[in-house]
N, C-alpha and C. Protein backbone atom coordinates (compact mmCIF):
# COMPACT_ATOMS: atom_id res chain seq x y z
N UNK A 1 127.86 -15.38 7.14
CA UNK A 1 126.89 -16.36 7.20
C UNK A 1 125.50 -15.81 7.14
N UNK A 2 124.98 -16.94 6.81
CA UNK A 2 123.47 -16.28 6.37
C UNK A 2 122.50 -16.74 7.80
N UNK A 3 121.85 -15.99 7.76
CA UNK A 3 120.63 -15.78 8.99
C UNK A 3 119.85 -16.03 8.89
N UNK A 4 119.03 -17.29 9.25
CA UNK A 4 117.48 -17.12 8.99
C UNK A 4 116.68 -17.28 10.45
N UNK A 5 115.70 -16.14 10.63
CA UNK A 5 115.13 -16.15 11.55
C UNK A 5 113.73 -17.12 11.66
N UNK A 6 114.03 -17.90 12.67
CA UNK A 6 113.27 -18.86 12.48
C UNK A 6 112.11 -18.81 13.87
N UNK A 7 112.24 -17.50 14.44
CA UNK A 7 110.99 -17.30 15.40
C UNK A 7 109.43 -17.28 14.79
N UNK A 8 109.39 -16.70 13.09
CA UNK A 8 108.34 -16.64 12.97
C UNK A 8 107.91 -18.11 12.81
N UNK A 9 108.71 -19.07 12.30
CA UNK A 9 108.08 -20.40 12.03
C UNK A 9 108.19 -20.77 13.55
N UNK A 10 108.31 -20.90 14.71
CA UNK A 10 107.81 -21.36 15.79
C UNK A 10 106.65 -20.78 16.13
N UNK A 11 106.37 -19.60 15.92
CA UNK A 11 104.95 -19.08 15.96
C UNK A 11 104.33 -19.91 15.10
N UNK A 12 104.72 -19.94 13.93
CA UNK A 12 103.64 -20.34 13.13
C UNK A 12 103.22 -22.11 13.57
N UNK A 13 104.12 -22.98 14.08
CA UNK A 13 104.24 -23.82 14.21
C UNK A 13 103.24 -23.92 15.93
N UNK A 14 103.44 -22.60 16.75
CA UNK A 14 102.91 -22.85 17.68
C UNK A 14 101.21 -22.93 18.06
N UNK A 15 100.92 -21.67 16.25
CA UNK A 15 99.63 -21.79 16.22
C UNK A 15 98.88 -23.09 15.62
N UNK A 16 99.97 -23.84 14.69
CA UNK A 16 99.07 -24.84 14.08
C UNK A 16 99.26 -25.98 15.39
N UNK A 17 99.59 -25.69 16.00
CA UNK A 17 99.56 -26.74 17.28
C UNK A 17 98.72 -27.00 18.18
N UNK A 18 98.30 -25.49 18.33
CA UNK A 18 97.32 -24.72 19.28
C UNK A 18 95.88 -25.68 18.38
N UNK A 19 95.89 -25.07 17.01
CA UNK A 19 94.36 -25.27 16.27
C UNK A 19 94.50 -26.90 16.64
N UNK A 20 95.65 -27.91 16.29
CA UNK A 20 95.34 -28.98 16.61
C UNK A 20 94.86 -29.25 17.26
N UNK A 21 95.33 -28.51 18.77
CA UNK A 21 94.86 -28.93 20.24
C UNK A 21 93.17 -28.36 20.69
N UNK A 22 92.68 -27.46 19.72
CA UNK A 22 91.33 -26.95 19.54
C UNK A 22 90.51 -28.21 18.91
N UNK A 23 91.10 -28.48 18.03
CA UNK A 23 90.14 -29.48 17.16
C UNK A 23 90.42 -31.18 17.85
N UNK A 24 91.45 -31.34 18.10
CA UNK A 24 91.31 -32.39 19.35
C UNK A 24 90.33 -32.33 20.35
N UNK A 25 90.19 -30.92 20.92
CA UNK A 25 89.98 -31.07 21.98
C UNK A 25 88.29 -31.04 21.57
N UNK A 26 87.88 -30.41 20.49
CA UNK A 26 86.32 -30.48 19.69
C UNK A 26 85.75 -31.45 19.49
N UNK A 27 87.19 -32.46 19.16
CA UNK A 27 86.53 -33.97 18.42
C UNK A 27 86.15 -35.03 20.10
N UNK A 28 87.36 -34.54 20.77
CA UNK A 28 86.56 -35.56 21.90
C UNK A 28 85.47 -34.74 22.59
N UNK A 29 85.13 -33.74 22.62
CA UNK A 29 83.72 -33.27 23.22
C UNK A 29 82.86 -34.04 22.21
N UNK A 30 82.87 -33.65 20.96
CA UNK A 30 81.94 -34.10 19.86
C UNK A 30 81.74 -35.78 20.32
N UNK A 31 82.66 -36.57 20.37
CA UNK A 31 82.54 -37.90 20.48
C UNK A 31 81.91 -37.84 22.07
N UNK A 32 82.52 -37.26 22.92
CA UNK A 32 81.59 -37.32 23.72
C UNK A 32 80.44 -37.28 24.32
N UNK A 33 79.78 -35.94 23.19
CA UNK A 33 78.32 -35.45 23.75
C UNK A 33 77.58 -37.03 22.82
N UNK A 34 78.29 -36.92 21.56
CA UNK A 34 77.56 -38.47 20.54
C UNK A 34 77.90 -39.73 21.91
N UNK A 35 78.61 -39.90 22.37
CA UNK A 35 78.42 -41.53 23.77
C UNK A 35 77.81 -41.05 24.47
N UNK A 36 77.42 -39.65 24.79
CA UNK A 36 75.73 -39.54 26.11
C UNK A 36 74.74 -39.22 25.18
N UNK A 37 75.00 -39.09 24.02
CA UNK A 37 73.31 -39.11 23.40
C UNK A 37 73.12 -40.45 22.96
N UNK A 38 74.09 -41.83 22.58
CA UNK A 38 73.99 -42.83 22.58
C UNK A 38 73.28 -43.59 23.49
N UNK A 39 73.77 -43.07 25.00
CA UNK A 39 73.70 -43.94 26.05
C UNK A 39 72.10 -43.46 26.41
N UNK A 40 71.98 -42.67 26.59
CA UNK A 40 71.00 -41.42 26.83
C UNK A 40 69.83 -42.42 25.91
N UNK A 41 69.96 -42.55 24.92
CA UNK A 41 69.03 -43.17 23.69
C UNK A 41 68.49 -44.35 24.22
N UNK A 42 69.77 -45.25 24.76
CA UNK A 42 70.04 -46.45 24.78
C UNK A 42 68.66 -46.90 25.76
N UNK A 43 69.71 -46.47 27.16
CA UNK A 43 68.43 -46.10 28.63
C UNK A 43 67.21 -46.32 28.25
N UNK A 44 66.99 -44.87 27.19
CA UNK A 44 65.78 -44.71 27.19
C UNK A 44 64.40 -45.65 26.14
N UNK A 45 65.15 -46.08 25.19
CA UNK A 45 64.50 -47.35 25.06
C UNK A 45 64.55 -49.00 25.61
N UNK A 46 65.46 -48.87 26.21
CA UNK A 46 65.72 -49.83 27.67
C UNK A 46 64.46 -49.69 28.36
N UNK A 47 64.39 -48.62 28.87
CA UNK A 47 63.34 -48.16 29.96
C UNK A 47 61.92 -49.26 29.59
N UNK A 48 61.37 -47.87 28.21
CA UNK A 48 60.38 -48.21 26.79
C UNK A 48 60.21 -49.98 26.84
N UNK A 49 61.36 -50.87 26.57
CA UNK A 49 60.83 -52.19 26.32
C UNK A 49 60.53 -52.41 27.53
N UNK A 50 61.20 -52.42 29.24
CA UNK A 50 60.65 -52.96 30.41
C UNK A 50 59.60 -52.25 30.71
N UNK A 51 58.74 -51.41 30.31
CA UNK A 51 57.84 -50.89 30.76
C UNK A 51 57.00 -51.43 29.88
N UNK A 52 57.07 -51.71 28.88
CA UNK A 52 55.75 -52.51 27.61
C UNK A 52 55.90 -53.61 27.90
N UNK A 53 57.11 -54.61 29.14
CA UNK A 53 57.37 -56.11 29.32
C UNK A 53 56.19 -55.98 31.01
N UNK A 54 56.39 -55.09 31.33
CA UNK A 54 55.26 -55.15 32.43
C UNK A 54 54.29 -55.09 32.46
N UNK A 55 53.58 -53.67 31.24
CA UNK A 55 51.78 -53.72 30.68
C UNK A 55 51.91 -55.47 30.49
N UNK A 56 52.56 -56.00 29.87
CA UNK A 56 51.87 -57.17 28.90
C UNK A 56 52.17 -57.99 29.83
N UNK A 57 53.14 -58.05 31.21
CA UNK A 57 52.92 -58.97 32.91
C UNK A 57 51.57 -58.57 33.31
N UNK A 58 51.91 -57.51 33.55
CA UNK A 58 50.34 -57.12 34.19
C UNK A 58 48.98 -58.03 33.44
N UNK A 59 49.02 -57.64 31.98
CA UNK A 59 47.96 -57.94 31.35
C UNK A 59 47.92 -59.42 31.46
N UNK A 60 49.10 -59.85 31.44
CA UNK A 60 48.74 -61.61 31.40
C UNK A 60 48.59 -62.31 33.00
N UNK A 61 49.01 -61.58 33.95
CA UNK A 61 48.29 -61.52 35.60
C UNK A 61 46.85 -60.78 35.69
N UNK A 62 46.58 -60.15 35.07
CA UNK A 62 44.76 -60.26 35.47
C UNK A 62 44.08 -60.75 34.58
N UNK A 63 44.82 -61.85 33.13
CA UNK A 63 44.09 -62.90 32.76
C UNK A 63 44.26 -64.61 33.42
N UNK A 64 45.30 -64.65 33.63
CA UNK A 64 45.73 -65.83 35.17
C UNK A 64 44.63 -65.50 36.04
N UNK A 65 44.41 -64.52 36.92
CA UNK A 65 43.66 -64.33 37.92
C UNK A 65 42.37 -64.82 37.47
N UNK A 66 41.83 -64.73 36.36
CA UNK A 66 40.55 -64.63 36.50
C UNK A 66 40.51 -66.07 35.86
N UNK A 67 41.69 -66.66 35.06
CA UNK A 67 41.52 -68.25 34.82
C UNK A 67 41.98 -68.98 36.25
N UNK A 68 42.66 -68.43 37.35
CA UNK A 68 42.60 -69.21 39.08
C UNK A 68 41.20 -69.22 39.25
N UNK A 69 40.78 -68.13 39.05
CA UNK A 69 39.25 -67.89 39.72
C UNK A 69 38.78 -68.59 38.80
N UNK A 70 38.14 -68.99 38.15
CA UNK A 70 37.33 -69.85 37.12
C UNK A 70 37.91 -71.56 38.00
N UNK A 71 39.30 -72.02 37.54
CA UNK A 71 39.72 -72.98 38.55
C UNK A 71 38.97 -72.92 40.16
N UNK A 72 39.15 -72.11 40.55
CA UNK A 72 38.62 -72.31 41.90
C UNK A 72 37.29 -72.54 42.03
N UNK A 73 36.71 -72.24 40.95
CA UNK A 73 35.07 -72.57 40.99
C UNK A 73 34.71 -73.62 40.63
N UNK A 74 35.35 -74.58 39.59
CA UNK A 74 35.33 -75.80 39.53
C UNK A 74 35.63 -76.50 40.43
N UNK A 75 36.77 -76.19 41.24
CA UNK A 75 36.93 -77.19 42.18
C UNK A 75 35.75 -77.28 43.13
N UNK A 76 35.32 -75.88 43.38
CA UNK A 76 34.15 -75.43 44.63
C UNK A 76 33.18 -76.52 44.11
N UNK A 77 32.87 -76.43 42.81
CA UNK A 77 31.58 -77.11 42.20
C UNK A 77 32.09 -78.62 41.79
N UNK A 78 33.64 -79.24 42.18
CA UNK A 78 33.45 -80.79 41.66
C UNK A 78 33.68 -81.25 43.35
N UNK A 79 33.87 -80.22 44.46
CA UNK A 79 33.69 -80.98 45.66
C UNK A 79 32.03 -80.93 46.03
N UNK A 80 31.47 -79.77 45.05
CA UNK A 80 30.00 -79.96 45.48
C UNK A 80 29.11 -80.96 45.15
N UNK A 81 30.03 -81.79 43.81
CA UNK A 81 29.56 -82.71 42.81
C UNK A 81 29.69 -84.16 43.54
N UNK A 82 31.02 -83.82 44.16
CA UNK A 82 31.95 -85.33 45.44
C UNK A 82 30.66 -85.58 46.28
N UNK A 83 30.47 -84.76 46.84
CA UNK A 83 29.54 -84.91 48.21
C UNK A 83 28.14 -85.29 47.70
N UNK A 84 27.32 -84.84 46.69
CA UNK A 84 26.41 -85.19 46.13
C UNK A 84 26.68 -86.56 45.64
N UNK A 85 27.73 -86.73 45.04
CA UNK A 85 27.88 -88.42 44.63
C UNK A 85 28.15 -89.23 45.98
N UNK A 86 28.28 -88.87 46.73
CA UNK A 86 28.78 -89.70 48.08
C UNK A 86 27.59 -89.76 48.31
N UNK A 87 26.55 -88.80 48.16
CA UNK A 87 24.89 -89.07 49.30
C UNK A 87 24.26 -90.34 47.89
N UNK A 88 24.76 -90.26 46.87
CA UNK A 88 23.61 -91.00 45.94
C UNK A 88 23.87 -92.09 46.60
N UNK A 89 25.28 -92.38 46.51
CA UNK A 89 26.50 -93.69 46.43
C UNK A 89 25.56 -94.42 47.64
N UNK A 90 25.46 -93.76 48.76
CA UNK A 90 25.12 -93.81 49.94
C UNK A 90 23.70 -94.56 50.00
N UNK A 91 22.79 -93.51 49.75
CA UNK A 91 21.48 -94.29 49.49
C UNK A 91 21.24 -95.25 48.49
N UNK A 92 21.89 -95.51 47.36
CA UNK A 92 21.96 -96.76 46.95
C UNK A 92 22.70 -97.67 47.75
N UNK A 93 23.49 -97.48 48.43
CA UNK A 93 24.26 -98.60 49.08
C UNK A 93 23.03 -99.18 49.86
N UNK A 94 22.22 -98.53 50.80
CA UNK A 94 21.50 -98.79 51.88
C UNK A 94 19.77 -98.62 50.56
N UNK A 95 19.20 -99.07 49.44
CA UNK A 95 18.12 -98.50 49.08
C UNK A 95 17.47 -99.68 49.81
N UNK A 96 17.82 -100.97 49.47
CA UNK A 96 17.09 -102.39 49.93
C UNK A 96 17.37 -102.54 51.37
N UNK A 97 17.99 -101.72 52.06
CA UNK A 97 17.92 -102.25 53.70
C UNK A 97 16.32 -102.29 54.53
N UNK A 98 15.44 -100.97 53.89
CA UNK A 98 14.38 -101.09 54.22
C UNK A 98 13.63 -102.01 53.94
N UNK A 99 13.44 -102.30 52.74
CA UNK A 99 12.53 -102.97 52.28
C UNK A 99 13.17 -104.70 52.90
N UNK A 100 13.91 -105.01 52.88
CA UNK A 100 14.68 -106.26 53.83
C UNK A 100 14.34 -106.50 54.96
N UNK A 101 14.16 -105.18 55.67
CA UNK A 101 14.06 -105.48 56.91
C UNK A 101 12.31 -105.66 57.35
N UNK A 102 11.66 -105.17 56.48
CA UNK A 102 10.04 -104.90 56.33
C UNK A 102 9.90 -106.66 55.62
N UNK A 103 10.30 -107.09 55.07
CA UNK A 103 10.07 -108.68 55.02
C UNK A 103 10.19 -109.26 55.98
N UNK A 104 11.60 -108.78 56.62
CA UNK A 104 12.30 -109.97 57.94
C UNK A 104 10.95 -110.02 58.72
N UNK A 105 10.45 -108.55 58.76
CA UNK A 105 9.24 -108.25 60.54
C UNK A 105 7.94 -109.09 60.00
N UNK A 106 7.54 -108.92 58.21
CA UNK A 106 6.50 -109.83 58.03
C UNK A 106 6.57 -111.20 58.21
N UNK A 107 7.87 -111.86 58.04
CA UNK A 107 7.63 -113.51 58.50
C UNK A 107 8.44 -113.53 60.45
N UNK A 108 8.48 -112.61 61.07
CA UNK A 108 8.51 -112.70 62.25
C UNK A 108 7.32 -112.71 63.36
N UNK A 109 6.00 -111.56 62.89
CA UNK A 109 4.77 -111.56 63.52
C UNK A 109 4.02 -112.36 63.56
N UNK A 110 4.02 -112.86 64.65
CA UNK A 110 2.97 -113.78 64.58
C UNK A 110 1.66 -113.50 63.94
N UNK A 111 0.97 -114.12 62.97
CA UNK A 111 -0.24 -113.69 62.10
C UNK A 111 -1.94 -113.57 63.58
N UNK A 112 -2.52 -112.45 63.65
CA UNK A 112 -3.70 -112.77 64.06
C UNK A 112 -3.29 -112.45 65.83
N UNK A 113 -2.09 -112.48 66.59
CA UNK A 113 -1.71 -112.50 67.54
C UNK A 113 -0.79 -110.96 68.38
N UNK A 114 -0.49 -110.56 66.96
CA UNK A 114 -0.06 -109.41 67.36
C UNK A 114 0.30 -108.31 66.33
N UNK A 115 -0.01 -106.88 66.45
CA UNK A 115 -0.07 -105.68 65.80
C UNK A 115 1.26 -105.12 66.04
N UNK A 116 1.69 -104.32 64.66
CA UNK A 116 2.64 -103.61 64.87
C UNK A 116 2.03 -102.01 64.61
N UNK A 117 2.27 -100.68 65.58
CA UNK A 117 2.13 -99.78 65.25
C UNK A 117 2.73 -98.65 65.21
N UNK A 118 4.15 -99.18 65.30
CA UNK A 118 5.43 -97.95 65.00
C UNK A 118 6.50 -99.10 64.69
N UNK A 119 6.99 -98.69 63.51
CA UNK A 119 8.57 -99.26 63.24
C UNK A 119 9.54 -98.25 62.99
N UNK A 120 10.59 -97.71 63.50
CA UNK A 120 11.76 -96.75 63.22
C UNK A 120 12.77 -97.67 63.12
N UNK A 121 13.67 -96.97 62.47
CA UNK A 121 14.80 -96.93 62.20
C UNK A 121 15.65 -95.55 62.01
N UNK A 122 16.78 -95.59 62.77
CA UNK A 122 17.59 -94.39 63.05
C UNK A 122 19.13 -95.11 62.99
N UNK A 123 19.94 -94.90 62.18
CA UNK A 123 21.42 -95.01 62.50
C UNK A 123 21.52 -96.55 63.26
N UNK A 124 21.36 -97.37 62.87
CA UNK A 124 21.43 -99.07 63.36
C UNK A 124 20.41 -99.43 64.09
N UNK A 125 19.42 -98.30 64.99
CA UNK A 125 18.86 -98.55 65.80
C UNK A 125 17.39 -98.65 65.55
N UNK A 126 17.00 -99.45 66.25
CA UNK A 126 15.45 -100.04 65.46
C UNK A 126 14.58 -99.60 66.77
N UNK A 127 13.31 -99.52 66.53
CA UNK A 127 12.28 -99.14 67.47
C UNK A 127 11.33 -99.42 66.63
N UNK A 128 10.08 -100.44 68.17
CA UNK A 128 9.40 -101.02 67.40
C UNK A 128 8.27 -100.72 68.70
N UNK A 129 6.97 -100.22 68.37
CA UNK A 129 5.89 -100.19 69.41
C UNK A 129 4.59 -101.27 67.91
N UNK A 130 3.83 -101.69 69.52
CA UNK A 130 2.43 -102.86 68.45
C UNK A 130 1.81 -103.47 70.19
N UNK A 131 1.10 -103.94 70.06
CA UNK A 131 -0.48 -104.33 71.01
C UNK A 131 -0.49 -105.85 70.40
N UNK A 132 -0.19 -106.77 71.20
CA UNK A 132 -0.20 -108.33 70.97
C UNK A 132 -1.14 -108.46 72.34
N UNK A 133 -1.52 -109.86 72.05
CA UNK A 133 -3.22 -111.02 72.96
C UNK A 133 -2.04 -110.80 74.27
N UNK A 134 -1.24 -111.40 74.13
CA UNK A 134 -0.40 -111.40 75.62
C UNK A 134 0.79 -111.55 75.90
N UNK A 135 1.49 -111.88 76.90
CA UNK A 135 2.68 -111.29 77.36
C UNK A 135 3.80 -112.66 76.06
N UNK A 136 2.98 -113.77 76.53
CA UNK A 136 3.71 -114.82 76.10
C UNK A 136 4.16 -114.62 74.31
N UNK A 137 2.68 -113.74 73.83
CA UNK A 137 3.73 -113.29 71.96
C UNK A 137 4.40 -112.82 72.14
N UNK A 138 4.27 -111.38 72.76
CA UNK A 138 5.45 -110.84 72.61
C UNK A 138 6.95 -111.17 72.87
N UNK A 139 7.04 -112.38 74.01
CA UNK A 139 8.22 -112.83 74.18
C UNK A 139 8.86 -113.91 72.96
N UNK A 140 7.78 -113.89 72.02
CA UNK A 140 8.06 -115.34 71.37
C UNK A 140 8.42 -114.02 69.97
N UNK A 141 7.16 -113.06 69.75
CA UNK A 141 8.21 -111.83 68.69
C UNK A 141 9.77 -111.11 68.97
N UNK A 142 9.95 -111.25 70.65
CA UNK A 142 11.40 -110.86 70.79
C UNK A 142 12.48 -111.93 70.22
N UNK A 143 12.18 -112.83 70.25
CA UNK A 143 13.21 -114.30 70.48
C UNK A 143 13.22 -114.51 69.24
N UNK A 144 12.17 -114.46 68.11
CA UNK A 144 12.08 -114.29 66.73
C UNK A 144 12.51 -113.01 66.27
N UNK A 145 12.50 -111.89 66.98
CA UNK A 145 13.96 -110.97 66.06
C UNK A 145 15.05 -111.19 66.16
N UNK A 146 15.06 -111.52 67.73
CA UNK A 146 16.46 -112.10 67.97
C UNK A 146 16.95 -112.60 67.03
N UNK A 147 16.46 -113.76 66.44
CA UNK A 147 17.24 -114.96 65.82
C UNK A 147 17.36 -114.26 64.16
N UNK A 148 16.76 -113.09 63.73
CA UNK A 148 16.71 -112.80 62.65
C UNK A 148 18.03 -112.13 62.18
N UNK A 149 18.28 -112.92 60.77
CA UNK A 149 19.88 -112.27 60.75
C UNK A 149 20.03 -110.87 60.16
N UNK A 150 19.19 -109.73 60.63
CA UNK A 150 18.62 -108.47 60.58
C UNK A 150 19.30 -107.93 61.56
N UNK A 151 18.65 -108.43 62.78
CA UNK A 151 19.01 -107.58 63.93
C UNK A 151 20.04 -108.31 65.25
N UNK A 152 21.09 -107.28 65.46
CA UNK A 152 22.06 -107.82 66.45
C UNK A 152 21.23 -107.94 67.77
N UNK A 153 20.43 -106.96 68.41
CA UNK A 153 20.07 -107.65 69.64
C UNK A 153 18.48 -106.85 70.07
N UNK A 154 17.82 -107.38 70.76
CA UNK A 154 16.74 -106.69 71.23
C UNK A 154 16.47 -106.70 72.47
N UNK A 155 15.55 -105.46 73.13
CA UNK A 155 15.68 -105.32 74.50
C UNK A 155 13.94 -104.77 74.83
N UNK A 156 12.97 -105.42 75.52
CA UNK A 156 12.24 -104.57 76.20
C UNK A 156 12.18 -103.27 76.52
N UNK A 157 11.55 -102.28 76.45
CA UNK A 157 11.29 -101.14 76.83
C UNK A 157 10.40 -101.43 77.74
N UNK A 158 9.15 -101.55 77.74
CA UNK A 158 7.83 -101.36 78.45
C UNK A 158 6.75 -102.24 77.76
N UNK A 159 5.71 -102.70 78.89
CA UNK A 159 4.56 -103.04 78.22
C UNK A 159 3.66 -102.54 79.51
N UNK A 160 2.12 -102.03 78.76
CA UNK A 160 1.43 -101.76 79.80
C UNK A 160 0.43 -102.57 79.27
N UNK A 161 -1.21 -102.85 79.82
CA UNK A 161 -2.51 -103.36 79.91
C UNK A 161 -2.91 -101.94 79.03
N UNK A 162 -3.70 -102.74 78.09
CA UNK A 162 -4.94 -101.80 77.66
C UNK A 162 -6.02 -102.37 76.93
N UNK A 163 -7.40 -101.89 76.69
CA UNK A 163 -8.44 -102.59 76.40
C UNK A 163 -8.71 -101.72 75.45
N UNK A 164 -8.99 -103.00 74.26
CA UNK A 164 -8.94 -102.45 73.09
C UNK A 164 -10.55 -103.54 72.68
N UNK A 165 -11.56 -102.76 72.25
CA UNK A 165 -12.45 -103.26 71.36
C UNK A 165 -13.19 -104.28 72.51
N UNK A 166 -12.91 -104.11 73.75
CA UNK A 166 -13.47 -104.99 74.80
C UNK A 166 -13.00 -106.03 75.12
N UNK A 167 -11.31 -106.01 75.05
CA UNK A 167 -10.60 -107.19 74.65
C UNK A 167 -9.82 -106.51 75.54
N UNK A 168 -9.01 -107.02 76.79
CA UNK A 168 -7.70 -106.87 77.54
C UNK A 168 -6.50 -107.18 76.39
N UNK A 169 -5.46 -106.41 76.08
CA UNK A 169 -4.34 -106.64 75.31
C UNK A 169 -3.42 -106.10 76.42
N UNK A 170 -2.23 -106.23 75.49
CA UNK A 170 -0.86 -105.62 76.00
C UNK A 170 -0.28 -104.75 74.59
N UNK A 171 0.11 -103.44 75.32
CA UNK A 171 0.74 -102.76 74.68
C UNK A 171 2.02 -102.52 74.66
N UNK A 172 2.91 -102.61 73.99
CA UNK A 172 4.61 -103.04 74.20
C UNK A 172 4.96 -101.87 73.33
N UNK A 173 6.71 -101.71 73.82
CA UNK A 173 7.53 -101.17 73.19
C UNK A 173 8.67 -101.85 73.08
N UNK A 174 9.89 -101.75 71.63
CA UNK A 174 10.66 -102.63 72.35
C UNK A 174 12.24 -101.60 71.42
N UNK A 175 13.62 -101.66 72.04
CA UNK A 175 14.34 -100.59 70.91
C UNK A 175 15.02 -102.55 70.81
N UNK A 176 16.30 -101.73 69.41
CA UNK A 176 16.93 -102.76 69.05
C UNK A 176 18.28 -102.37 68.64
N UNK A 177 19.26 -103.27 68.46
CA UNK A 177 20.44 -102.66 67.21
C UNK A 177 20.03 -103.37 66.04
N UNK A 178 20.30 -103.04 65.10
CA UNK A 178 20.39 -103.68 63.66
C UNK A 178 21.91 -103.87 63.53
N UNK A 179 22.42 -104.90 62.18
CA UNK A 179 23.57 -105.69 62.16
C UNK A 179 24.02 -104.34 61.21
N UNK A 180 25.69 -103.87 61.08
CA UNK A 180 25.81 -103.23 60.23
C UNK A 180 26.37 -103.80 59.00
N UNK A 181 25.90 -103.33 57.96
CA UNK A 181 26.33 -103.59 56.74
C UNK A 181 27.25 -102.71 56.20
């Protein structure tokens, strides 16, 4: 019988096995180091876009800020605008109260009988000083504001004696409320 030695083909068979297991083992390093230079890549323009998504947060938060602040100054300046329209609103509401009430006192004084020489007005409250012939006008100018649909009520303060021009008078004071409107 014939012989064939077949050790050298297991060698030979063991080396092309071996190179397989070299170049296997090459191709998954190779594929490997290529999926961390992939990933590696990946990351790193990952990183790159969230870091250019924050300049351009940032940048569009300190243009917000400074359009709040612009807002906030309008508001500062349309409550400064409120309150200014409330004082106009105001003194037009009240422009004719004076001048109303400066008629009421001209058809209340008695003509020739008695002087007025202080009229105030403060917050409803009226104050009135003047030098009338005698006690009896002045009671007849109280009773005539009284009745005036001007003023809610009037009250004596004081009257003293004084001689004016060689003439005995009376000098009066008197406060009041006014009606509110």
């Amino acid at each position: 019988m014939i012989r064939v030695n077949l050790i050298p083909y297991r060698e030979e068979m063991r080396k092309i096995q071996a190179r397989r297991q070299i170049i296997a083992a090459a191709a998954v390093f190779v594929v490997l180091v290529l999926v961390v230079v992939l990933f590696h890549t990946y990351v790193t323009m990952s990183v790159s876009a969230l870091e250019k998504q924050v300049a351009s947060s940032r940048a569009d938060l300190e243009r917000l800020k400074k359009i709040t602040g612009d807002i906030e100054k309008y508001r500062q300046d349309k409550e400064l605008v409120e309150k200014k329209l409330e004082v106009i609103n105001s003194l037009e509401k009240n422009r004719d109260e004076g001048y109303k009430l400066l008629v009421e006192f001209s058809n209340t004084v008695p003509a020739g009988e008695l002087w007025l020489t202080l009229l105030s007005k403060r917050d409803g409250t009226l104050g009135v000083e003047g030098i009338a012939k005698d006690s009896l006008t002045i009671a007849d100018f109280m009773s005539r504001l009284e009745s005036s649909p001007e003023t809610e009520s009037v009250d004596l303060v004081g009257i003293r004696h004084i001689e004016y021009g060689g003439q005995e008078l009376k000098a009066f004071k008197l406060s009041g409320t006014l009606y509110r409107r």
